[in-house]
Protein backbone atom coordinates (compact mmCIF):
# COMPACT_ATOMS: atom_id res chain seq x y z
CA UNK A 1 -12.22 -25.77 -45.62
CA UNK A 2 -12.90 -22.23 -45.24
CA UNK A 3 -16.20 -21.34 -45.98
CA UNK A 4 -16.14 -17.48 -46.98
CA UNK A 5 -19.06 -15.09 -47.55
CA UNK A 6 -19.24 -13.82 -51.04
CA UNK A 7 -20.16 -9.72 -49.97
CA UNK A 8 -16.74 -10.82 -47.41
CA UNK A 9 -14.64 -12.05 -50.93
CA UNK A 10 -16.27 -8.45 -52.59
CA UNK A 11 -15.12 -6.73 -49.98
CA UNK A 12 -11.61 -8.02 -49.72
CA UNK A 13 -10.96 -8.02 -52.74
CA UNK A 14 -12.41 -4.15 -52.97
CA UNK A 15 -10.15 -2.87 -50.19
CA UNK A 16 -6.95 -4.84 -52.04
CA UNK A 17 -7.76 -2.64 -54.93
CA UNK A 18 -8.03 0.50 -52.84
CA UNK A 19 -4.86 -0.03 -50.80
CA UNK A 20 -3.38 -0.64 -54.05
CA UNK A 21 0.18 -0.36 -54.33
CA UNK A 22 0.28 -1.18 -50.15
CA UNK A 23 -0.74 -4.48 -49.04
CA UNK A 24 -4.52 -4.64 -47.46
CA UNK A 25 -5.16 -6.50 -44.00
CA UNK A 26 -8.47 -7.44 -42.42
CA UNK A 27 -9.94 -9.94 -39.98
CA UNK A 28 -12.57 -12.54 -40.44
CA UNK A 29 -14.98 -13.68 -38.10
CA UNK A 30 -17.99 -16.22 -37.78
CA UNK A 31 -20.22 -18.34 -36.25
CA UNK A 32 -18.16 -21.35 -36.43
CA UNK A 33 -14.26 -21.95 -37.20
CA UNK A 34 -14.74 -22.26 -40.59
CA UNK A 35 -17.40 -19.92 -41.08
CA UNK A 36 -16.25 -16.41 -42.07
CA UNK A 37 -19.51 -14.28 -42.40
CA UNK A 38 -17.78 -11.08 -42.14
CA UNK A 39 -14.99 -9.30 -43.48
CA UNK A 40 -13.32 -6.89 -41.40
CA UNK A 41 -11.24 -4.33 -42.88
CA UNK A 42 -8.31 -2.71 -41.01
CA UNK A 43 -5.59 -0.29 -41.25
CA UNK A 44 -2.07 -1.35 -42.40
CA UNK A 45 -0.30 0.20 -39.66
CA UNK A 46 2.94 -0.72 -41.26
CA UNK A 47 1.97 1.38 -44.86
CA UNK A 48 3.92 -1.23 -46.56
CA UNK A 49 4.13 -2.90 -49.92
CA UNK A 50 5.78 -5.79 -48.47
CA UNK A 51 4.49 -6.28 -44.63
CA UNK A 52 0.82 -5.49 -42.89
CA UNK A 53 0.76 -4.76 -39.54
CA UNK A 54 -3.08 -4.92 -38.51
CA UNK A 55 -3.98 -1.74 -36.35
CA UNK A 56 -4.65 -2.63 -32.74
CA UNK A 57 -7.77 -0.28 -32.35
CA UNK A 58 -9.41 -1.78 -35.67
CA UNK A 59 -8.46 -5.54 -33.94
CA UNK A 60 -10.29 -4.49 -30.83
CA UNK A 61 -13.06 -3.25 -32.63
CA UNK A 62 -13.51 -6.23 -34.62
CA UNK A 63 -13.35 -8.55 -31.89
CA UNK A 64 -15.94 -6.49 -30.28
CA UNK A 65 -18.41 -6.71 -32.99
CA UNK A 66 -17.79 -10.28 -33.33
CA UNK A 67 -18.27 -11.37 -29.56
CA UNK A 68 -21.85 -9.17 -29.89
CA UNK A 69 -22.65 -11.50 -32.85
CA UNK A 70 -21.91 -14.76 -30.45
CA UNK A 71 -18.70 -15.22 -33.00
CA UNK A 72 -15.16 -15.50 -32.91
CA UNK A 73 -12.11 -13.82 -35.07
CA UNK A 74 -10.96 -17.09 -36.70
CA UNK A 75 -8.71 -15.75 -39.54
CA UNK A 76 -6.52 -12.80 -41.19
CA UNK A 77 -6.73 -11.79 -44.38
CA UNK A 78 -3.62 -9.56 -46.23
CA UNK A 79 -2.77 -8.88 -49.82
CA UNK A 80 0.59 -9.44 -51.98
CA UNK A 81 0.71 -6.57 -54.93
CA UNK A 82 3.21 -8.75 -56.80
CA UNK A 83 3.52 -11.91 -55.62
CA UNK A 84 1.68 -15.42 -55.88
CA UNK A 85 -0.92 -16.00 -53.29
CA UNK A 86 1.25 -17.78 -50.89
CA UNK A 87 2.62 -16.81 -47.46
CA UNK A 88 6.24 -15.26 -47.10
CA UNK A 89 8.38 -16.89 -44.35
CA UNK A 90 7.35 -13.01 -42.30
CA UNK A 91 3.81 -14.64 -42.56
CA UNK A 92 4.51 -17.61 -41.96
CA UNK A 93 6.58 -15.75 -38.41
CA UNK A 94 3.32 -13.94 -37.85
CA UNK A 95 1.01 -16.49 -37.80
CA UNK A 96 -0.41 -16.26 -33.98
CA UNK A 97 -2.99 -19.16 -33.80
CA UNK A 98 -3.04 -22.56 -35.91
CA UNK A 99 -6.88 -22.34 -35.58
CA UNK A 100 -6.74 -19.78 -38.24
CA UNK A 101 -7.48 -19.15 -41.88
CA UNK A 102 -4.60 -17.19 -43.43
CA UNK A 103 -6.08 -16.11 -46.39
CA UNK A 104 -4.16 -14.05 -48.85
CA UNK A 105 -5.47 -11.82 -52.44
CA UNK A 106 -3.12 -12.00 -55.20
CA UNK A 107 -2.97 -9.34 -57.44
CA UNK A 108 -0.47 -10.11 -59.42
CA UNK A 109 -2.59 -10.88 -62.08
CA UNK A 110 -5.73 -9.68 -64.58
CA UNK A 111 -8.39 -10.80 -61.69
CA UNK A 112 -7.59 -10.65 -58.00
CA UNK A 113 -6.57 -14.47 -56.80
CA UNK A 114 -7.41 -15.48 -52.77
CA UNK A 115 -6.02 -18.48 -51.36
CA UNK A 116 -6.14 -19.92 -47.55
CA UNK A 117 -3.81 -21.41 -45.70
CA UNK A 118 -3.32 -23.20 -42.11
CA UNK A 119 0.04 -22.39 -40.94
CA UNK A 120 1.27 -24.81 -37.54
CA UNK A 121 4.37 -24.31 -35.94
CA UNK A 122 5.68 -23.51 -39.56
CA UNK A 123 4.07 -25.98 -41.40
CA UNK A 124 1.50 -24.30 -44.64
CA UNK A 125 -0.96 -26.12 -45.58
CA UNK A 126 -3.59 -24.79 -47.88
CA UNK A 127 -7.09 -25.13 -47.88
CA UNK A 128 -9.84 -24.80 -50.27
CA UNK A 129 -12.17 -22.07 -49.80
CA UNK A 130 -16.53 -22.33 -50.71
CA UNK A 131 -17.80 -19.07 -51.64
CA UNK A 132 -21.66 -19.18 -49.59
């Protein structure tokens, strides 16, 4: 279970709005593995409706602020203008640790929708999410 802070759901879901007709991408980060206390935006170094490509400065920066907080990255977050929350076979090729959250926004529909996943060696599994 991914437990996600609400300002972090605001503030993804804010930034898939704004990035609006690209996809949004953003790290999250917490205490604990499950824990994700803070939303990280980043830029979309790919500018694409289709793919996110987080930028390697904004990574590095996150991961800074995280290790000063005693935490650890432990999930990406990206958004699909016109699909169903669920990952793409590219996401499923990009998915770099099976410790993870891969949480995707929806908005393919009236309200923004956010799922999370656990992707291993190509297996999705999702996962529900408590808004703390």
């Amino acid at each position: 279970m991914l437990r996600l802070d609400r300002t972090a759901f605001d503030d993804i879901c804010a930034l898939a709005y704004r990035e609006y007709p690209l996809e949004m991408c953003g790290l999250i980060a917490g205490p604990q593995g499950d824990d994700a206390a803070r939303f990280y935006p980043c830029h979309n170094d790919a500018q694409s409706a289709k793919v996110y490509t987080i930028a390697p400065l904004d990574f590095m920066r996150a991961e800074d602020d995280a290790d000063d907080r005693g935490w650890e990255i432990n999930g990406v977050v990206h958004s699909h203008t016109h699909s169903e929350p669920y990952p793409s076979p590219t996401d499923v090729a990009q998915a770099v640790d099976p410790g993870w959250h891969y949480v995707i926004v929806s908005l393919k529909r009236e309200a923004p929708e956010l799922r999370s996943y656990r992707i291993v060696d190509g297996a999705i599994e999702e996962e529900p999410i408590e808004l703390v």
